[in-house]
C-alpha atoms as a PDB file:
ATOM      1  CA  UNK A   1      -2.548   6.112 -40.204  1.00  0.00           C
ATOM      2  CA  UNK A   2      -1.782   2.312 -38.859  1.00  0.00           C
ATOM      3  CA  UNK A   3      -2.884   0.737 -36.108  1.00  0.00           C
ATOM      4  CA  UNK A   4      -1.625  -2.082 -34.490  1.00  0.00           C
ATOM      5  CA  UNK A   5      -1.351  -4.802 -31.623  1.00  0.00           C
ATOM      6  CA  UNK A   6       1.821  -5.948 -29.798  1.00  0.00           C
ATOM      7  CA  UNK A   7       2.386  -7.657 -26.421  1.00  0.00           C
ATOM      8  CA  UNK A   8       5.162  -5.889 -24.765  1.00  0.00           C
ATOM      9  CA  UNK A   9       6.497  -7.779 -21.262  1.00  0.00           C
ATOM     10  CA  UNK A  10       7.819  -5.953 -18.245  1.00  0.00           C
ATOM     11  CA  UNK A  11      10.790  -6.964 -15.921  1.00  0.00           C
ATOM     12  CA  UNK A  12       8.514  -8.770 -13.595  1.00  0.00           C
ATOM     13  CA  UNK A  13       7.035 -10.901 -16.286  1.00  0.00           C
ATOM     14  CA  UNK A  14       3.717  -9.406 -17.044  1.00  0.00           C
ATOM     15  CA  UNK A  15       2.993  -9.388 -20.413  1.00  0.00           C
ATOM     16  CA  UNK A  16       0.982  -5.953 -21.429  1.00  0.00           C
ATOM     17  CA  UNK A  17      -1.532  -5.396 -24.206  1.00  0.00           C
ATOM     18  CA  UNK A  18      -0.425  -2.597 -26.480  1.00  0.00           C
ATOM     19  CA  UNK A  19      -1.681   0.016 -29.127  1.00  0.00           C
ATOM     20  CA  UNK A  20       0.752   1.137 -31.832  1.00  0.00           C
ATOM     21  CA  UNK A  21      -0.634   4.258 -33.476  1.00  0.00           C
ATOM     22  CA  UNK A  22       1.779   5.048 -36.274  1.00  0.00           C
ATOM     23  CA  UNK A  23       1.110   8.738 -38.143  1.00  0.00           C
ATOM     24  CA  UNK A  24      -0.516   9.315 -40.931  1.00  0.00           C
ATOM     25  CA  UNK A  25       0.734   9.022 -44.421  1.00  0.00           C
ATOM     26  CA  UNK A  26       1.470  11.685 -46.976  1.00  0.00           C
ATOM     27  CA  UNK A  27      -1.415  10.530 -49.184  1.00  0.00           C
ATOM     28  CA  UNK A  28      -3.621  10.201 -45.961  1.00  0.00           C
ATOM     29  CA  UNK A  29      -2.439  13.726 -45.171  1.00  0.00           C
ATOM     30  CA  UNK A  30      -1.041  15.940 -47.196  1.00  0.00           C
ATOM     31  CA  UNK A  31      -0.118  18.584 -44.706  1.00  0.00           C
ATOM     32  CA  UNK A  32       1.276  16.180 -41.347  1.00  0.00           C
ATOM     33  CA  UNK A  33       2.315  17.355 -38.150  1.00  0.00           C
ATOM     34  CA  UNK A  34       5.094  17.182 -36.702  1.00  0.00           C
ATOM     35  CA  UNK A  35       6.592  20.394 -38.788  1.00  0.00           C
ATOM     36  CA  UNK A  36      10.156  19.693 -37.816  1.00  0.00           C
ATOM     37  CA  UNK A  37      12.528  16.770 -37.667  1.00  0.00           C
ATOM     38  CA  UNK A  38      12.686  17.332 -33.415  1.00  0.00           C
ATOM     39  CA  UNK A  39       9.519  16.938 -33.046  1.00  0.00           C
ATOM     40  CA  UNK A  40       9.056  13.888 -35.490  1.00  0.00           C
ATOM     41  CA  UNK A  41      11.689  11.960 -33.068  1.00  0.00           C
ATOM     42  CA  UNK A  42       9.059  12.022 -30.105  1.00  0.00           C
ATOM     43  CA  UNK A  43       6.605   9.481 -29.158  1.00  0.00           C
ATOM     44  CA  UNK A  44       4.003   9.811 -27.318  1.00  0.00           C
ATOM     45  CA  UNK A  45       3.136   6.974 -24.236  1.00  0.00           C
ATOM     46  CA  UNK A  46      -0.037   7.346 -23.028  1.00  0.00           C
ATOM     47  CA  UNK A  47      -1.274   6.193 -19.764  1.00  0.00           C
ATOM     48  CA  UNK A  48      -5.107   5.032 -18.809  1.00  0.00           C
ATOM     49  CA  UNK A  49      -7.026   5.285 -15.683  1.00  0.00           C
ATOM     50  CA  UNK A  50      -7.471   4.153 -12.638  1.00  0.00           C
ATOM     51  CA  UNK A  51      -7.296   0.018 -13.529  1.00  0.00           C
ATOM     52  CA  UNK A  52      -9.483  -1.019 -10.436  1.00  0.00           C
ATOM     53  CA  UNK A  53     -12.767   1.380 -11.826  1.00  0.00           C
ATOM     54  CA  UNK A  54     -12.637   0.076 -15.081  1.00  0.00           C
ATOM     55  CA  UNK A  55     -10.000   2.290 -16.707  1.00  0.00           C
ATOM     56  CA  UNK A  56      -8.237   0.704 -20.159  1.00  0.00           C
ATOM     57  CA  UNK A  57      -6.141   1.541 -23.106  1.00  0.00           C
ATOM     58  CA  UNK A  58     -10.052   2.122 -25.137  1.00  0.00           C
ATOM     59  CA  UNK A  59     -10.326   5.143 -23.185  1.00  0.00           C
ATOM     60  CA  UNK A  60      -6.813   7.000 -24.295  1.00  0.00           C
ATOM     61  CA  UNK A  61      -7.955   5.630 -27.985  1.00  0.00           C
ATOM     62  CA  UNK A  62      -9.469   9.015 -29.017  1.00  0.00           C
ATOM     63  CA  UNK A  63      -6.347  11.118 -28.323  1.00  0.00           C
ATOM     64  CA  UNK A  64      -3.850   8.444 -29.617  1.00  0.00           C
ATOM     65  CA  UNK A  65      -6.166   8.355 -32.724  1.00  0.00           C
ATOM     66  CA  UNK A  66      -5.427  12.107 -33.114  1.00  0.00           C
ATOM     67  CA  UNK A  67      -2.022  12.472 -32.067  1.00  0.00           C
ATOM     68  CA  UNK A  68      -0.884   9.808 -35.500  1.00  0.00           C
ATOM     69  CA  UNK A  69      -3.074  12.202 -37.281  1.00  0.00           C
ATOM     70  CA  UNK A  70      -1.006  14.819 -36.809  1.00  0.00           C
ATOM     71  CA  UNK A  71       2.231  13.001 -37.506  1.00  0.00           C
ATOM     72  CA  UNK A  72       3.450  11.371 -33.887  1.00  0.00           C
ATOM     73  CA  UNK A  73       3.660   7.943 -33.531  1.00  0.00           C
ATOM     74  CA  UNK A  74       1.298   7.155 -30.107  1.00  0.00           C
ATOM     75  CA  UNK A  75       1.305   4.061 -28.059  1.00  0.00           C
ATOM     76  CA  UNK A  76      -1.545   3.071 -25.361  1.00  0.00           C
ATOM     77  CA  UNK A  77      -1.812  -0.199 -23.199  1.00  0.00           C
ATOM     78  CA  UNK A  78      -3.284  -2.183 -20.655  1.00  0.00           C
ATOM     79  CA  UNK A  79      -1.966  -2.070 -17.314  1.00  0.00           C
ATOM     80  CA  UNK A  80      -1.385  -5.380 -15.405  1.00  0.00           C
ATOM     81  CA  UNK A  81      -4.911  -7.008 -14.690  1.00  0.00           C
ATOM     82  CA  UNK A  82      -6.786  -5.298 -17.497  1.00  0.00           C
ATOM     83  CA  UNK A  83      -8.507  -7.047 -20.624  1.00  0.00           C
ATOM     84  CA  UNK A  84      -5.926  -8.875 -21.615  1.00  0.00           C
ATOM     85  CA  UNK A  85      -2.930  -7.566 -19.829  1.00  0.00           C
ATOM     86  CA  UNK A  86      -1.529 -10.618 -16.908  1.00  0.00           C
ATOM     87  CA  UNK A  87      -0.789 -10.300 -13.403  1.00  0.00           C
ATOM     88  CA  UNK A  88      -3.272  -8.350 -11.184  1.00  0.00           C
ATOM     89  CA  UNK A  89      -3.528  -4.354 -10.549  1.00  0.00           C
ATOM     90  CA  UNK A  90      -2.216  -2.313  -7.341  1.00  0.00           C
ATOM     91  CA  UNK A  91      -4.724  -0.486  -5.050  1.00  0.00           C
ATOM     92  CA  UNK A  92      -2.190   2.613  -5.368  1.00  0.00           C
ATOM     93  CA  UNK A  93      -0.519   2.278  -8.667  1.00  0.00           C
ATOM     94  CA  UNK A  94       2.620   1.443  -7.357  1.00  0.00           C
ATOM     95  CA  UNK A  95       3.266  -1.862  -9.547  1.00  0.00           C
ATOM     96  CA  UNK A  96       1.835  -0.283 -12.695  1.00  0.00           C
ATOM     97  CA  UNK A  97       4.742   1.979 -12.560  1.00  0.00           C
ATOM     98  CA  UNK A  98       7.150  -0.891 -13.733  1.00  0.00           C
ATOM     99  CA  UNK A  99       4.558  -1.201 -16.770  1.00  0.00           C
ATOM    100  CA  UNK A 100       5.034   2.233 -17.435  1.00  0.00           C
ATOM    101  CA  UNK A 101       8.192   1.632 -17.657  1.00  0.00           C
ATOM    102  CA  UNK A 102       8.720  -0.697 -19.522  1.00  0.00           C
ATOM    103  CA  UNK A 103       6.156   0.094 -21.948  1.00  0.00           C
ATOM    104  CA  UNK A 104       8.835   3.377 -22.991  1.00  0.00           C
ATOM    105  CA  UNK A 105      11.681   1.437 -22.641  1.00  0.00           C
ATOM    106  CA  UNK A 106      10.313  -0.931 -25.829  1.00  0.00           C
ATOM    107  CA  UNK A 107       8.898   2.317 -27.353  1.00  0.00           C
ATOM    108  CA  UNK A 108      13.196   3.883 -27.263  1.00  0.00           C
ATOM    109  CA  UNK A 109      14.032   0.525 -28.835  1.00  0.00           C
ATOM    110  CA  UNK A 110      11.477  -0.210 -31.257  1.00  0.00           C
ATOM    111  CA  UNK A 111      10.718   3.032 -32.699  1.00  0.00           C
ATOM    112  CA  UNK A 112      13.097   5.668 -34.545  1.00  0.00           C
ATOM    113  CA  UNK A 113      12.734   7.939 -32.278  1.00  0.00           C
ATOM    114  CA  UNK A 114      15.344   9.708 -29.627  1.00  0.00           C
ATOM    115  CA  UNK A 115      12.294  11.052 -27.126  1.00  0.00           C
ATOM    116  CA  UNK A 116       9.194  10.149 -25.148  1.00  0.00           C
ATOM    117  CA  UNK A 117       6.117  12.494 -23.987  1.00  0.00           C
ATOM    118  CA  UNK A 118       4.317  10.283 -21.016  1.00  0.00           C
ATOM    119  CA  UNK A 119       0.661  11.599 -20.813  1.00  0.00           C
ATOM    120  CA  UNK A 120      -1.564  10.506 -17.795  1.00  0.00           C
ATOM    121  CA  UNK A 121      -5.220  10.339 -17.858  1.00  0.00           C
ATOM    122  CA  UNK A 122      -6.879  10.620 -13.605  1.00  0.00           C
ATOM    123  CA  UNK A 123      -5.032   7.624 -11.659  1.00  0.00           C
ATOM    124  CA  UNK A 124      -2.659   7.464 -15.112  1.00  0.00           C
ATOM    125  CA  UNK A 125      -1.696  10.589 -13.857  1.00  0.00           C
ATOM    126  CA  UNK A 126       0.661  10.040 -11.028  1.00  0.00           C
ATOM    127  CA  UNK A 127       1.838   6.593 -12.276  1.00  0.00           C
ATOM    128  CA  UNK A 128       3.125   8.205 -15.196  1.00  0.00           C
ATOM    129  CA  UNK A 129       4.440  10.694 -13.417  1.00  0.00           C
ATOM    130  CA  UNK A 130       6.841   8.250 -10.678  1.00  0.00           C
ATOM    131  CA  UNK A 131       8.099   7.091 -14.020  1.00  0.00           C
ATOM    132  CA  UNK A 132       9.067  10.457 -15.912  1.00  0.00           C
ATOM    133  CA  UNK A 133      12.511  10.436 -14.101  1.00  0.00           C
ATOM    134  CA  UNK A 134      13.198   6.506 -14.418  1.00  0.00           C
ATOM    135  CA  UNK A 135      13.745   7.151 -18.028  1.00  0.00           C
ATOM    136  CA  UNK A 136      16.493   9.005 -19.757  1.00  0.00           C
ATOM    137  CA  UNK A 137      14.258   9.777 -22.945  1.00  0.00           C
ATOM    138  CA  UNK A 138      11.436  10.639 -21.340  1.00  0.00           C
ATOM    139  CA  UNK A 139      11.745  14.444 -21.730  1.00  0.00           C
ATOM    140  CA  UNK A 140       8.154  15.880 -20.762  1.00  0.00           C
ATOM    141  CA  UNK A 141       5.036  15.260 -19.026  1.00  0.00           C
ATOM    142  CA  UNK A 142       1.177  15.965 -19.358  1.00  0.00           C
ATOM    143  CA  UNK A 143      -1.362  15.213 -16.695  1.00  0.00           C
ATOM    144  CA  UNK A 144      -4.713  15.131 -17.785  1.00  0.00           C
ATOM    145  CA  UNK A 145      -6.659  15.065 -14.185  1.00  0.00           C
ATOM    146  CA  UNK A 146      -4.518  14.770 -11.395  1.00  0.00           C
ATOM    147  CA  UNK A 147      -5.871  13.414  -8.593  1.00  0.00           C
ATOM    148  CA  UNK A 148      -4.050  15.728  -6.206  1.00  0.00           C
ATOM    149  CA  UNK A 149      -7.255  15.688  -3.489  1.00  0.00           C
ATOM    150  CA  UNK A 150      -7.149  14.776   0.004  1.00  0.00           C
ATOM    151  CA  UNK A 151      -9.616  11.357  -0.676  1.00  0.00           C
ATOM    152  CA  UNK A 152      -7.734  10.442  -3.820  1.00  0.00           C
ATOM    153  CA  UNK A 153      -4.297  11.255  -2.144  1.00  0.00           C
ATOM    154  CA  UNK A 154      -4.708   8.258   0.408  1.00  0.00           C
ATOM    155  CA  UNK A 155      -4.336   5.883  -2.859  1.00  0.00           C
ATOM    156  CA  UNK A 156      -1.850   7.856  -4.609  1.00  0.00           C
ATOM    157  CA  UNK A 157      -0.064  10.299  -2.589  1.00  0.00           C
ATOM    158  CA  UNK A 158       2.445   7.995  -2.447  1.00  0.00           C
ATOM    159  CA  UNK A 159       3.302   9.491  -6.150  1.00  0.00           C
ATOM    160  CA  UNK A 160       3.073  12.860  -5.757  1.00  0.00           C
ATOM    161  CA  UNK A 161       6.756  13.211  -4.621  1.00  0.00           C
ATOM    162  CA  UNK A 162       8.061  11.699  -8.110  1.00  0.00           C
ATOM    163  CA  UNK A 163       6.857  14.634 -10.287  1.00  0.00           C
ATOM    164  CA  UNK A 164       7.166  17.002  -8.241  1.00  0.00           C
ATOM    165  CA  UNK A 165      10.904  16.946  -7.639  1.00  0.00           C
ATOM    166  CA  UNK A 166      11.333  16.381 -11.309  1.00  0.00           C
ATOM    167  CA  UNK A 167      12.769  18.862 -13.093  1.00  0.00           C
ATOM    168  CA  UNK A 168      10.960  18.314 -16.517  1.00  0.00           C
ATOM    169  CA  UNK A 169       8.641  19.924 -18.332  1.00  0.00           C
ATOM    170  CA  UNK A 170       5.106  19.080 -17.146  1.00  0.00           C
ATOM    171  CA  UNK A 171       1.590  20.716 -18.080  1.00  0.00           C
ATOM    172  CA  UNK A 172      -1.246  19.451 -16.069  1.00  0.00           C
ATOM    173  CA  UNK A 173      -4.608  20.181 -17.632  1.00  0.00           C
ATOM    174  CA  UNK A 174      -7.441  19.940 -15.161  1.00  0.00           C
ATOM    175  CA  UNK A 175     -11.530  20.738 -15.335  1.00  0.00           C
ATOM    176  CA  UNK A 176     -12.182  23.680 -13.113  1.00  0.00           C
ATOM    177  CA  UNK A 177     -15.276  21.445 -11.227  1.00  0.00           C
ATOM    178  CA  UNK A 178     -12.975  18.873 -10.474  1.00  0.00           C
ATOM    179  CA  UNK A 179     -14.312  15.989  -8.319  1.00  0.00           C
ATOM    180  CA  UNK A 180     -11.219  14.897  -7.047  1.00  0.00           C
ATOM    181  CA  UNK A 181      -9.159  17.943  -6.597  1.00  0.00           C
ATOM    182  CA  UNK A 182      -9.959  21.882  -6.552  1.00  0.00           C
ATOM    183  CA  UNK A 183      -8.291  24.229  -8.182  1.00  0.00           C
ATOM    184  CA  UNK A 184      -6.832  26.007  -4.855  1.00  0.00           C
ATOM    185  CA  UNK A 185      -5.876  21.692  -4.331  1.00  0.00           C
ATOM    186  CA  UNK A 186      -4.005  21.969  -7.564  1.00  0.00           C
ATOM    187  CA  UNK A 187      -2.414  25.445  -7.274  1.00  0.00           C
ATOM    188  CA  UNK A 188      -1.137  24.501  -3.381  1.00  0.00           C
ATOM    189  CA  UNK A 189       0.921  21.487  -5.054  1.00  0.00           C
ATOM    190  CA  UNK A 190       2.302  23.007  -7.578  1.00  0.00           C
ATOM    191  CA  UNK A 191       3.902  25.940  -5.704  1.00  0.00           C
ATOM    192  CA  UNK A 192       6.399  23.443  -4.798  1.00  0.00           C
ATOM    193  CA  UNK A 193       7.131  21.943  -8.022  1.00  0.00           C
ATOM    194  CA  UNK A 194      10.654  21.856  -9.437  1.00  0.00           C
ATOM    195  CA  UNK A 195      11.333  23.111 -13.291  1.00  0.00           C
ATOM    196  CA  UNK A 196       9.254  24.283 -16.222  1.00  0.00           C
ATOM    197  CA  UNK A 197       5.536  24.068 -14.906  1.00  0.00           C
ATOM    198  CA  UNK A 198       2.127  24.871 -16.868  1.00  0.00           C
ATOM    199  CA  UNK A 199      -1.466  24.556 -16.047  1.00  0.00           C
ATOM    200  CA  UNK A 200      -4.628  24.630 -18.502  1.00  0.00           C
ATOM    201  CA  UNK A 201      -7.956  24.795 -16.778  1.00  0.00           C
ATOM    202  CA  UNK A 202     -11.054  24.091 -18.425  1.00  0.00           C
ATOM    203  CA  UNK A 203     -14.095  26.115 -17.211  1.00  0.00           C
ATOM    204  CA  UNK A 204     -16.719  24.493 -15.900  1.00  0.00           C
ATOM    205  CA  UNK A 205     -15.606  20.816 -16.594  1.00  0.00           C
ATOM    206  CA  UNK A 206     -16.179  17.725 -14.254  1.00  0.00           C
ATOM    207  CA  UNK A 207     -13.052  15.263 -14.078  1.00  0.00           C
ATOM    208  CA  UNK A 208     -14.590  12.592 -16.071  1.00  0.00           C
ATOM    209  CA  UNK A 209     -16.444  15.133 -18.616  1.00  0.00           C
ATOM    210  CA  UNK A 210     -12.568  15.912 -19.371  1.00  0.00           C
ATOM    211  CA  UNK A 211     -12.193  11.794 -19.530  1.00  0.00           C
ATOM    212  CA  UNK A 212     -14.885  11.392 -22.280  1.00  0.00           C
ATOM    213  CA  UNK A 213     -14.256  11.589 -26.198  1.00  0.00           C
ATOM    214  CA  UNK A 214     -15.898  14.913 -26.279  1.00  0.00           C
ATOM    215  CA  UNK A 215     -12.746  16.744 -24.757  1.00  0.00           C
ATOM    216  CA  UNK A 216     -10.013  14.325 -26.813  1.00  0.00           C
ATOM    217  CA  UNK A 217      -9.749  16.937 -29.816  1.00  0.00           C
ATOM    218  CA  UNK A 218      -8.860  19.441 -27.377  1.00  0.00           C
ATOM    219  CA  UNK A 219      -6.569  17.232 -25.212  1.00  0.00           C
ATOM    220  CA  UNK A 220      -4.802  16.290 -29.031  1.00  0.00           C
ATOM    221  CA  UNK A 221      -4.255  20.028 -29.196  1.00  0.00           C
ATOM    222  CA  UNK A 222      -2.615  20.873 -25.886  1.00  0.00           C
ATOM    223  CA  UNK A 223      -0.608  17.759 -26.007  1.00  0.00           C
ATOM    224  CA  UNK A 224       0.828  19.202 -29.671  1.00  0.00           C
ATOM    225  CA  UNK A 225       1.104  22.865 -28.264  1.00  0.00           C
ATOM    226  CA  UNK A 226       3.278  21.299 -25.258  1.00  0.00           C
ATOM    227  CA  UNK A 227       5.419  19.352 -27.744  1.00  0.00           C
ATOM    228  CA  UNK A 228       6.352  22.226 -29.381  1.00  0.00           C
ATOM    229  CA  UNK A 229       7.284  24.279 -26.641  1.00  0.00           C
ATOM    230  CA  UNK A 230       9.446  21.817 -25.474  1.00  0.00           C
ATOM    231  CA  UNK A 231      11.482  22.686 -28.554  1.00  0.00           C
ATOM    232  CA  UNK A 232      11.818  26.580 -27.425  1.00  0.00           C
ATOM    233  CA  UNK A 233      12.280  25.409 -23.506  1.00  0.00           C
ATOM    234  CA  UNK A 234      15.113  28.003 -23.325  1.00  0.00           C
ATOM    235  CA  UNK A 235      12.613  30.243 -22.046  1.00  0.00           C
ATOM    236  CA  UNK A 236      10.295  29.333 -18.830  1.00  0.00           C
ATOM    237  CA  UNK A 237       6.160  29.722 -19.563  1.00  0.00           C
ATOM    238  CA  UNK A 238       4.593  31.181 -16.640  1.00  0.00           C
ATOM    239  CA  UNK A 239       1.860  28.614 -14.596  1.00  0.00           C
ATOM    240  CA  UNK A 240      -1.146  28.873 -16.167  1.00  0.00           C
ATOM    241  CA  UNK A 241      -0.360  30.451 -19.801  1.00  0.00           C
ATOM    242  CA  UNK A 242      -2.720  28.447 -21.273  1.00  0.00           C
ATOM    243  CA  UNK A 243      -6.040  28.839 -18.581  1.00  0.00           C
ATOM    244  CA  UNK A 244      -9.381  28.975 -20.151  1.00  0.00           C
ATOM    245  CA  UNK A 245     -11.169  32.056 -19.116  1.00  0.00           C
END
């Protein structure tokens, strides 16, 4: 597995901070994921949180770290205003879309690869999510933390429309003791959502327990398990297939 750095600019001028996690090598790993050539044309773009507390690319590290280990290429990146990322971040999100953005538009040109997963990590969440339908190859979404509550939605309920209406796959994975947004919260919003939707709820788990490193081996896993079911998507999964119990 590589790492590497690359400054990737946005429409607007900001120049971005980047991650490229390229997969492991045979020798590295003699039995690499993904198992079929579908799956090996997907990257994964992964989104951190909420710029304004503190969130950076370092915290989606963990996860991108695992997804090259098992065989997809993952990028991660600083949102405008963070380390070294230009311009300055949005109270709600709304400009880091256009980093989003453009962050998968370099990934569809750069990379041989014909499809994108966008994952979003608490505030990453819904800015991810008002991009999913901007871009052609994105073809799937994963929410890790949703801040669907009535505190957090004066910030970002202005995204909560985007994903929603959009009718690809999403999975939203969520800690059953929640700060931010309650289960009932979480179940309410997504009675309305359009196309394929799954839920995973961890018992017991606080939304920035589900942020730290000791939850990114099972995040890796989910994020894989989604992947592959995007490749049997004939067939709807019924909301929450894949709750803890």
């Amino acid at each position: 597995m590589s790492r590497e750095t690359q400054t990737i600019g946005t429409a607007d001028g900001i120049k971005l901070d980047a991650r490229i996690f390229r997969p492991s090598t045979q020798e590295e790993n003699p039995n690499p994921e993904p198992e079929s050539e579908e799956e090996g044309s997907l990257a994964i773009v992964l989104v951190h949180p909420y710029s304004v507390l503190g969130g950076c690319q370092g915290l989606m590290k963990g996860i991108a770290l695992g997804l090259a280990r098992r065989g997809f290429h993952a990028v991660t990146f600083d949102m405008r205003g963070v380390g070294k990322s230009s311009g300055r971040p949005s109270l709600t999100g709304s400009s880091e879309v256009r980093d989003v953005v453009s962050v998968c538009k370099w990934v569809a040109q750069n990379f041989s690869v014909r499809r994108i997963l966008l994952v979003g990590s608490s505030a990453g969440a819904p800015i991810a999510g008002s991009a999913v339908d901007q871009l052609d190859e994105v073809v799937g979404y994963v929410s890790l933390g949703y801040p669907f509550g009535l505190t957090a939605s004066i910030l970002f309920g202005g995204h909560h429309k985007a994903i929603l209406q959009s009718p690809k796959p999403k999975l939203f994975v969520m800690g059953t003791r929640d700060g931010f947004t309650s289960v009932k919260q979480l179940q309410n919003k997504l009675k309305s959502a359009a196309g394929r939707v799954e839920t995973h709820l961890i018992e017991g788990v606080s939304h920035f327990q589900m942020e730290g490193p000791d939850y990114d081996a099972q995040m890796v896993d989910l994020i894989v398990r989604f992947i592959r079911s995007l490749s049997n998507s004939a067939s709807p999964v019924a909301l929450d297939q894949f709750a803890d119990e």
